[in-house]
Protein backbone atom coordinates (compact mmCIF):
# COMPACT_ATOMS: atom_id res chain seq x y z
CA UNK A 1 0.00 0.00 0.00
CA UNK A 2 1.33 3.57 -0.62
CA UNK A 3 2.50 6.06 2.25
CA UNK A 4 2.23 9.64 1.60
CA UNK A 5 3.32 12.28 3.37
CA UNK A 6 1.20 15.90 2.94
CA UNK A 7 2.66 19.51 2.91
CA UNK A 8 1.10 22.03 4.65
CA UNK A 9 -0.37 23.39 1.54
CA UNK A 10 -2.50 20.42 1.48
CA UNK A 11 -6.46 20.76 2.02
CA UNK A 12 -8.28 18.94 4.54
CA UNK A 13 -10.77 17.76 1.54
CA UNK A 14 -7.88 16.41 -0.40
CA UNK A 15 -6.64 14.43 2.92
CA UNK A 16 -10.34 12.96 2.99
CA UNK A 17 -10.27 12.14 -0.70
CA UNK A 18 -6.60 10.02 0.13
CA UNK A 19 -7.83 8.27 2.73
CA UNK A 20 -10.99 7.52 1.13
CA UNK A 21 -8.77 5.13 -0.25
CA UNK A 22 -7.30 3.88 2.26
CA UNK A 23 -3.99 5.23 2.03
CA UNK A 24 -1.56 5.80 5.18
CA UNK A 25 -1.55 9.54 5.07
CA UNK A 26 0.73 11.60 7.06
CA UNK A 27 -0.09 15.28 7.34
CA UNK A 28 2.63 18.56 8.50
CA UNK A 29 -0.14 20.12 9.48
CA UNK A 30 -2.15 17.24 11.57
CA UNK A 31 1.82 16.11 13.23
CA UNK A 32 2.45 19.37 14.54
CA UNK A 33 5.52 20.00 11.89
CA UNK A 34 4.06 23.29 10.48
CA UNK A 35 7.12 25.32 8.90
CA UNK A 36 9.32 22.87 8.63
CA UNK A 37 11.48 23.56 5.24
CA UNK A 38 11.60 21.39 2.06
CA UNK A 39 14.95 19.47 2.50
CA UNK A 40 13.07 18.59 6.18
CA UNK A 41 10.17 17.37 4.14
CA UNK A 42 12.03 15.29 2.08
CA UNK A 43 14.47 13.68 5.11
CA UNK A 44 11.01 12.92 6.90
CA UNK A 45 9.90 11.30 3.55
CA UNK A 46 12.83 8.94 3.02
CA UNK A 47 13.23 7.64 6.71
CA UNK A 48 9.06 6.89 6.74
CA UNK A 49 8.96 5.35 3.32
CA UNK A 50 6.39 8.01 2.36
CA UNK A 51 5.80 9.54 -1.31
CA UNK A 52 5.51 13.77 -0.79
CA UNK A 53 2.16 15.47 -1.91
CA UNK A 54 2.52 19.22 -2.22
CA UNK A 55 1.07 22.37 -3.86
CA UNK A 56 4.98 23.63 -3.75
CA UNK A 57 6.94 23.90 -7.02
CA UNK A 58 10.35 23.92 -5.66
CA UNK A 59 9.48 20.19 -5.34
CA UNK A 60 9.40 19.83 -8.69
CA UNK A 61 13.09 20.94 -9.06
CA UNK A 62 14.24 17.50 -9.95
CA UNK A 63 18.14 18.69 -9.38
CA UNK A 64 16.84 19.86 -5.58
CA UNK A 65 14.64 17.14 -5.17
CA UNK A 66 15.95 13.94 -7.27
CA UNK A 67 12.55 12.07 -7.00
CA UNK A 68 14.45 8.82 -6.83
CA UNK A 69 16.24 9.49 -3.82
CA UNK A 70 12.68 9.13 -1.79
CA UNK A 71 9.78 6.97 -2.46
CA UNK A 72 8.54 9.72 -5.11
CA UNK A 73 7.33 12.95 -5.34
CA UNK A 74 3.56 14.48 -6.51
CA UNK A 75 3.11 17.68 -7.42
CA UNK A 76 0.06 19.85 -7.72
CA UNK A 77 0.24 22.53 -10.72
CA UNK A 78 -3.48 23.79 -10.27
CA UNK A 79 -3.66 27.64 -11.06
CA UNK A 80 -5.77 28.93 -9.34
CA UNK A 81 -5.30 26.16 -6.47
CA UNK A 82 -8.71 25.93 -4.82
CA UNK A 83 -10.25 22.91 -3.10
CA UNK A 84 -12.51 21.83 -5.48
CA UNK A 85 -9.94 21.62 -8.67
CA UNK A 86 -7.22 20.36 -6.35
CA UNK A 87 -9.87 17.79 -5.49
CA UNK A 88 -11.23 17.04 -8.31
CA UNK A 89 -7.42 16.16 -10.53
CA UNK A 90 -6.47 14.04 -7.33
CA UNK A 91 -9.67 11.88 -7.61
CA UNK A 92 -8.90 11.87 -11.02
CA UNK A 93 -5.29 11.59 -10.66
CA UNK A 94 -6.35 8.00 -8.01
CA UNK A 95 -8.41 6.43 -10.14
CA UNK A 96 -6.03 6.13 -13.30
CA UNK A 97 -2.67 6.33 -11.41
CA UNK A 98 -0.78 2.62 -11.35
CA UNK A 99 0.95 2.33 -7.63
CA UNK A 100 4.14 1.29 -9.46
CA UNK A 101 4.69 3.67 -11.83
CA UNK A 102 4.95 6.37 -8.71
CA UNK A 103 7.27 5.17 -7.13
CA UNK A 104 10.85 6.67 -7.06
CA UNK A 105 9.22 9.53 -9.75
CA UNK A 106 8.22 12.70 -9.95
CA UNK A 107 4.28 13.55 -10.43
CA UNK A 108 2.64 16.67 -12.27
CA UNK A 109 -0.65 16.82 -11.96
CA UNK A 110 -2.37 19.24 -13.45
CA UNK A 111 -6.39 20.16 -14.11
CA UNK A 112 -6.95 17.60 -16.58
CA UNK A 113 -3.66 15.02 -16.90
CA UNK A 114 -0.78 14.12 -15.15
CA UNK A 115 2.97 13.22 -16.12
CA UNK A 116 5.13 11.09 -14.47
CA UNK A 117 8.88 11.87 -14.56
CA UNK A 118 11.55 9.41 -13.47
């Protein structure tokens, strides 16, 4: 089963719509870590096996972030970002995504597709 861990940037609604699934979802926000930087992010990702969800760009910065040095990286690119788009492209994004193409890569999703970068 896939771990994820959730920036801050995160909604609550998109939380429910991951664990609607059953996912194991970590959230910043819900573990107290609020404003903790990127690079801590990304340590906290590799030692709990968990693949990043975040509305942050800089995550997408494959020479910051290599996306196979953690279990993978997903990436939100939803202008503007409001609930119910981010919503609706993950619920999207879950229903056509295959588990092993994820892992170890680097995930765009945007309003109506996502790419998958390794």
């Amino acid at each position: 089963m896939l771990k994820f861990l959730t920036d801050e940037n995160i909604f609550p609604s998109t939380l429910e719509i991951l664990r609607s699934y059953n996912f194991d979802v970590m959230d910043i926000k819900e573990s107290g870590l609020i404003g903790i930087s990127d690079r801590e992010i990304m340590d906290l990702a590799k030692r709990e096996g968990r693949i990043i969800i975040s509305l942050d760009l800089h995550f997408a910065n494959i020479f910051l972030f290599p996306p196979n040095e953690c279990p993978g990286i997903i990436v939100i690119r939803i202008k503007p970002a409001v609930p119910a788009k981010v919503d609706r492209a993950m619920e999207d994004f879950l229903q056509r995504m295959d588990p092993k193409k994820i892992e170890k890569a680097l995930v765009i999703i945007s309003e109506d597709k996502f790419r998958i970068r390794r």
